[in-house]
Protein backbone atom coordinates (compact mmCIF):
# COMPACT_ATOMS: atom_id res chain seq x y z
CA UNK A 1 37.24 -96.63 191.29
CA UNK A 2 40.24 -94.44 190.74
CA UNK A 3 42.07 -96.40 193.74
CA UNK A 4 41.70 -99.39 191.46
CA UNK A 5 43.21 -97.63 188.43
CA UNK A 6 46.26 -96.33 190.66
CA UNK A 7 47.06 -99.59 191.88
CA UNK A 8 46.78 -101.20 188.33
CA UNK A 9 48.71 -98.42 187.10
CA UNK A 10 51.35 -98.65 189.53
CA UNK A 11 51.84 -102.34 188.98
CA UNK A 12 52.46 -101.60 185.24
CA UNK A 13 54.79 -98.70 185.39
CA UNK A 14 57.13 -100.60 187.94
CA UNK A 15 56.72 -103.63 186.80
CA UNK A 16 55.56 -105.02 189.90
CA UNK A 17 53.88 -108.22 188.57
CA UNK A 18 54.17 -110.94 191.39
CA UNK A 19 51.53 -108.44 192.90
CA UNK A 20 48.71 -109.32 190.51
CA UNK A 21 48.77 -113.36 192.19
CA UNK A 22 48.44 -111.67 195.20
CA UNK A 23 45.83 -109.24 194.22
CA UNK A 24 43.50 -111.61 192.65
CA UNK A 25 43.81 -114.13 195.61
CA UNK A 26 42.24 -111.27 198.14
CA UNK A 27 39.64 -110.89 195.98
CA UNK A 28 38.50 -113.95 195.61
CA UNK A 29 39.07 -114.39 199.59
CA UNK A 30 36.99 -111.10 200.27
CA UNK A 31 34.15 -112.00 197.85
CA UNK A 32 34.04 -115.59 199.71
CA UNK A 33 33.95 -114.00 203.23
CA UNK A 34 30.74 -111.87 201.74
CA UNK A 35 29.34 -114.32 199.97
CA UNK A 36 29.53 -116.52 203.41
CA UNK A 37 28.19 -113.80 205.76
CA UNK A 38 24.49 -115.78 206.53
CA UNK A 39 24.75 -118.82 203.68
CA UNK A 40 24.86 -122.50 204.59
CA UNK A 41 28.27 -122.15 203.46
CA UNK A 42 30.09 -120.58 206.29
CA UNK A 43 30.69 -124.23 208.06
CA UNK A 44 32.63 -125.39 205.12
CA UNK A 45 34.35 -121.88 204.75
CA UNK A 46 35.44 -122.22 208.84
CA UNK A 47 37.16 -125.47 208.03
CA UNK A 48 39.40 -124.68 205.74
CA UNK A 49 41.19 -122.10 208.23
């Protein structure tokens, strides 16, 4: 948890903010690839890449 905190911490102190887009996006895409792991889902995931 304190990782999370750096990096947040880091982005404010040098003002770093095109990072948070980025951050955000690999979230979502890391939660979908988990989310996908044995779902009926995974075909539609495959497609899009």
């Amino acid at each position: 948890m304190s990782f999370i905190l750096e990096i947040f911490r880091f982005i404010l102190n040098r003002k770093k903010y095109f990072l948070v887009p980025l951050i955000i996006f690999l979230i979502i895409f890391g939660g979908l690839l988990v989310l996908s792991q044995g779902t009926a889902v995974a075909p539609f995931i495959y497609t899009l890449f």
